[in-house]
PDB file of N, CA and C in Angstrom:
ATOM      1  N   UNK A   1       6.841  22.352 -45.052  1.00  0.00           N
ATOM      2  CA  UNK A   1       6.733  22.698 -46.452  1.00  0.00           C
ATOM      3  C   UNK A   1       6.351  21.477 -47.295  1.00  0.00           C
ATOM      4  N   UNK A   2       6.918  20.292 -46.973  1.00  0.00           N
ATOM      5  CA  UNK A   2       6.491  18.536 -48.148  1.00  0.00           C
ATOM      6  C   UNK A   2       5.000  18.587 -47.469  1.00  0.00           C
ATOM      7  N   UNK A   3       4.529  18.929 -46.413  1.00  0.00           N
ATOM      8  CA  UNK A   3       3.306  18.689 -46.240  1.00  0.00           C
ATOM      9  C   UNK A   3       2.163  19.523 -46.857  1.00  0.00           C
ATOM     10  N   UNK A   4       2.241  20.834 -47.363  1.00  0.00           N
ATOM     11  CA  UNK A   4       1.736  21.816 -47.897  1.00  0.00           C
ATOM     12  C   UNK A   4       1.674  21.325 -49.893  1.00  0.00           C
ATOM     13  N   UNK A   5       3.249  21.283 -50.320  1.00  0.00           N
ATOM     14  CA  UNK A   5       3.689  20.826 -51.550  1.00  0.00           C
ATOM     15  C   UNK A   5       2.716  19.562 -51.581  1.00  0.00           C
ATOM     16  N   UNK A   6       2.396  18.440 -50.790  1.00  0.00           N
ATOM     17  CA  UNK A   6       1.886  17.069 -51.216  1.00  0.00           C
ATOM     18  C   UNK A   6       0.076  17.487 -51.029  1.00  0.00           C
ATOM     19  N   UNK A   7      -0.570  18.146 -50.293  1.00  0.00           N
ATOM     20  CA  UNK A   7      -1.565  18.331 -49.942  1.00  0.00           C
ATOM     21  C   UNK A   7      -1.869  19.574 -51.579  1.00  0.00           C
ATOM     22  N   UNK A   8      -0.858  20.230 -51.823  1.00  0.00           N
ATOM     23  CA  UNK A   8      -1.564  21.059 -52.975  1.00  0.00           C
ATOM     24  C   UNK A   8      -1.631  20.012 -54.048  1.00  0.00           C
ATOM     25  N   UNK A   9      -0.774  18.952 -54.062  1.00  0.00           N
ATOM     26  CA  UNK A   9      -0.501  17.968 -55.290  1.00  0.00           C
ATOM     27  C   UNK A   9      -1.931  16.962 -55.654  1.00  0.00           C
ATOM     28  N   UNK A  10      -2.254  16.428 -53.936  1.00  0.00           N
ATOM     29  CA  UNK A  10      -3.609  16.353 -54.170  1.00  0.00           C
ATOM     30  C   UNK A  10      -5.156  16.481 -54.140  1.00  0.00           C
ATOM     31  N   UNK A  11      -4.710  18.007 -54.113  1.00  0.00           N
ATOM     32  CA  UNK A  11      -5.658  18.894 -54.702  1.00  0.00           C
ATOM     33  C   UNK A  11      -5.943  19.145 -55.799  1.00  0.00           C
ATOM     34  N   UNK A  12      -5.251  18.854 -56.552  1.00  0.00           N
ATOM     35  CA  UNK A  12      -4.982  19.402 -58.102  1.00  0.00           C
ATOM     36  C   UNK A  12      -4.878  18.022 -58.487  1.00  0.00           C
ATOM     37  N   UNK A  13      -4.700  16.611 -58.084  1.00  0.00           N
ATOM     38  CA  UNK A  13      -5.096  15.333 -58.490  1.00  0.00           C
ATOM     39  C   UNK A  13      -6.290  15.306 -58.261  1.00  0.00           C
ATOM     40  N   UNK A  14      -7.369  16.050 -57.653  1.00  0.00           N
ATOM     41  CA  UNK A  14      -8.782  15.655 -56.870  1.00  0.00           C
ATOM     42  C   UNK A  14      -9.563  16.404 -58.022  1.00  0.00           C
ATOM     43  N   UNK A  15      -9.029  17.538 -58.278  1.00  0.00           N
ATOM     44  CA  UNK A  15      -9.651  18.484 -59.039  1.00  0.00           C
ATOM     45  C   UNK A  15      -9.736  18.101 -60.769  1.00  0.00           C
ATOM     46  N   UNK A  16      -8.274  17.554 -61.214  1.00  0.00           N
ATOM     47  CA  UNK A  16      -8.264  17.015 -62.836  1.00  0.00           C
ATOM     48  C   UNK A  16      -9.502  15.974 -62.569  1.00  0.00           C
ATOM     49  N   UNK A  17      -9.367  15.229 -62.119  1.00  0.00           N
ATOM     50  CA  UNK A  17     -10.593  13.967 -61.526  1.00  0.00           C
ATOM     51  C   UNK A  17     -11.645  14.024 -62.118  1.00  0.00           C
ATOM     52  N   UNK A  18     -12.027  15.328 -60.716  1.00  0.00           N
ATOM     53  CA  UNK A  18     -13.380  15.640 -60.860  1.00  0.00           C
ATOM     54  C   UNK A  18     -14.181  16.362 -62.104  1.00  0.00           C
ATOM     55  N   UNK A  19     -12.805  16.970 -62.398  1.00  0.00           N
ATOM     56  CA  UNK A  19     -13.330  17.356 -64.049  1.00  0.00           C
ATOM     57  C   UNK A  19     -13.257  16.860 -65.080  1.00  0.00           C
ATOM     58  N   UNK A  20     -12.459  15.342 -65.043  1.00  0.00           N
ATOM     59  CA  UNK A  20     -12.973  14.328 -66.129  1.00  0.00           C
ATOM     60  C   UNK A  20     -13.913  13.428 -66.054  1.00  0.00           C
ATOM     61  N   UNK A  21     -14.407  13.245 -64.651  1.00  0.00           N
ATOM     62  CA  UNK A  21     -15.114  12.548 -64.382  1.00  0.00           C
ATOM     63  C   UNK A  21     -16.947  13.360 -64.012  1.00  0.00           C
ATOM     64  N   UNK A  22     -17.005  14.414 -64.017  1.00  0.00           N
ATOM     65  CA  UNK A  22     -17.375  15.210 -64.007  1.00  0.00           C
ATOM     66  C   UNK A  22     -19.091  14.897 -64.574  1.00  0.00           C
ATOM     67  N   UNK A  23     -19.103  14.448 -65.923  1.00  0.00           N
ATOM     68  CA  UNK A  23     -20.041  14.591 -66.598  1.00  0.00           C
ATOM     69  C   UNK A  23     -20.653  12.996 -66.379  1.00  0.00           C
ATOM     70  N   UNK A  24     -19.607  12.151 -66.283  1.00  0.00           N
ATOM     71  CA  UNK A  24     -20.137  11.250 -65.723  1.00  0.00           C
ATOM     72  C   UNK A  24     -20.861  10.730 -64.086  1.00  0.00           C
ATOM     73  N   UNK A  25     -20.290  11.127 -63.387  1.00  0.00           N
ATOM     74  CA  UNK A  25     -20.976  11.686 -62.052  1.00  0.00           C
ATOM     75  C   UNK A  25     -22.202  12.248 -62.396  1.00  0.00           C
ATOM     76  N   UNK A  26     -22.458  13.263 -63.020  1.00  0.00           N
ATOM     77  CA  UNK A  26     -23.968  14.181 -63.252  1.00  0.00           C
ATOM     78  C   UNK A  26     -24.968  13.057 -63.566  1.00  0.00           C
ATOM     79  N   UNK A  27     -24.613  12.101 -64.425  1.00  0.00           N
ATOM     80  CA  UNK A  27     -25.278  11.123 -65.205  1.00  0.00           C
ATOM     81  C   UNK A  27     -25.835  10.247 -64.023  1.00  0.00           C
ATOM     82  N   UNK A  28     -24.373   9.686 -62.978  1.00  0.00           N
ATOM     83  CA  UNK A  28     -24.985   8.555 -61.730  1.00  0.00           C
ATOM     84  C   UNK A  28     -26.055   9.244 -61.173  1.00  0.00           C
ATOM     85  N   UNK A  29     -25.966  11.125 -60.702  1.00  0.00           N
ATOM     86  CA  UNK A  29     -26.850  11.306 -59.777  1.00  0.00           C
ATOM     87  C   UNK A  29     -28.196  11.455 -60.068  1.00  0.00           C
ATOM     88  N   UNK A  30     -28.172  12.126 -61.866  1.00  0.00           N
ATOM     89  CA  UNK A  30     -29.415  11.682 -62.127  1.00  0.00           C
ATOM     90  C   UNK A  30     -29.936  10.916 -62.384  1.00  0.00           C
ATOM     91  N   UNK A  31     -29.870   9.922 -62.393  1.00  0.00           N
ATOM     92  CA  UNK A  31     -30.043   8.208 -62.558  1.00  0.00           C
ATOM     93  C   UNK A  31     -30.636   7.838 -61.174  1.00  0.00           C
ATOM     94  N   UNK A  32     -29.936   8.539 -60.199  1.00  0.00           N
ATOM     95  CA  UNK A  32     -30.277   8.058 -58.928  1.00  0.00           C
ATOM     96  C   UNK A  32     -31.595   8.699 -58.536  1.00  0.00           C
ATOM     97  N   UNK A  33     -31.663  10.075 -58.865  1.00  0.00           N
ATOM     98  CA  UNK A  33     -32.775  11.290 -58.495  1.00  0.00           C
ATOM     99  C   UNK A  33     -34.208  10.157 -59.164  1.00  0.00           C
ATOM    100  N   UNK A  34     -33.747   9.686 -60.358  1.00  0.00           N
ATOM    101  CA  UNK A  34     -34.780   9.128 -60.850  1.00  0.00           C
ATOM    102  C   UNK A  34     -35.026   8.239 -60.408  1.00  0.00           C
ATOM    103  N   UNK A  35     -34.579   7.390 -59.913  1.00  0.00           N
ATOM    104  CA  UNK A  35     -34.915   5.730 -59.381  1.00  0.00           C
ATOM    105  C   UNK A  35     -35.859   6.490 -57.774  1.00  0.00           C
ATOM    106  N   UNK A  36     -35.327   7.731 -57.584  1.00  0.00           N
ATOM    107  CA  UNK A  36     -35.927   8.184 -55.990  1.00  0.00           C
ATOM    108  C   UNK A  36     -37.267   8.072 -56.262  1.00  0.00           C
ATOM    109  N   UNK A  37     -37.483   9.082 -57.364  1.00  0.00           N
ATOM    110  CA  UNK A  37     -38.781   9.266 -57.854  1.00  0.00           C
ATOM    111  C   UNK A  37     -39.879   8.515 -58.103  1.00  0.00           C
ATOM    112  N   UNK A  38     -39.092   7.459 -58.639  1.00  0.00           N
ATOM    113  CA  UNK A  38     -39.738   6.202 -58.834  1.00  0.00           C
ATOM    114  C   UNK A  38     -40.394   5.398 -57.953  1.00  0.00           C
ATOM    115  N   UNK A  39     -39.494   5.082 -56.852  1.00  0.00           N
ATOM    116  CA  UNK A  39     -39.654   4.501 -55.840  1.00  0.00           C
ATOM    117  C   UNK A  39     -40.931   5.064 -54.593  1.00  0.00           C
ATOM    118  N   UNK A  40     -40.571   6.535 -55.212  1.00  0.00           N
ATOM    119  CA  UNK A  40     -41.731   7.313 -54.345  1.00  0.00           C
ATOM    120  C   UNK A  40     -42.947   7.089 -55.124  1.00  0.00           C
ATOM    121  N   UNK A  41     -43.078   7.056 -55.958  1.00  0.00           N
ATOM    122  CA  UNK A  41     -44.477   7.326 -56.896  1.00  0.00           C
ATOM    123  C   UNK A  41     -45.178   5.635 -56.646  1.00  0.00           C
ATOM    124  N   UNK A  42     -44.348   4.527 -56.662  1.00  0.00           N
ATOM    125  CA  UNK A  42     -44.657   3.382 -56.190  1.00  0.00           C
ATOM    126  C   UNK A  42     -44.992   2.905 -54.696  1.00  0.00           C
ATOM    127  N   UNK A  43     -44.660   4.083 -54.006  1.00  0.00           N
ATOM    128  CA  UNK A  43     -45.164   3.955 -52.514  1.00  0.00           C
ATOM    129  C   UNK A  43     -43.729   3.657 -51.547  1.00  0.00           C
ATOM    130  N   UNK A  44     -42.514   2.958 -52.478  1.00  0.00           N
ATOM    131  CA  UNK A  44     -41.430   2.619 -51.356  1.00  0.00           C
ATOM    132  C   UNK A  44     -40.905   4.037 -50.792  1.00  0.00           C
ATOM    133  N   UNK A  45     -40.042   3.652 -49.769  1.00  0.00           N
ATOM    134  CA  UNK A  45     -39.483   4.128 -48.769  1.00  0.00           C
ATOM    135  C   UNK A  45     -38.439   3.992 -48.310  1.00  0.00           C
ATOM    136  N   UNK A  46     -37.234   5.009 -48.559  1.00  0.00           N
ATOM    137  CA  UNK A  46     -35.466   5.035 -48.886  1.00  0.00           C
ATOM    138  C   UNK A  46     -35.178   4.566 -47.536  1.00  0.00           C
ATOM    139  N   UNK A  47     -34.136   4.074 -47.226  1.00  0.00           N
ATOM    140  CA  UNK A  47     -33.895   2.989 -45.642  1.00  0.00           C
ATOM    141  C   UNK A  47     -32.483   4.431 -45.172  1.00  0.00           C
TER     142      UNK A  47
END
């Protein structure tokens, strides 16, 4: 049962997280999508 109780605890620590952090994450990946783009249109090549 403490193993169920601690595993729901951080679930629900993973989850507040991800939803404050949320909008900021969206921001890194499109930041990243763009630098891909970039890199492609310049000829490089992701390792």
């Amino acid at each position: 049962m403490a193993k169920k109780k601690n595993m729901q605890n951080s679930l629900f620590e993973w989850a507040y997280t991800n939803r404050k952090m949320g909008s900021k994450t969206a921001d890194i990946l499109k930041s990243v999508g763009e630098v891909n783009k970039l890199l492609d249109s310049v000829g490089k090549k992701k390792k």
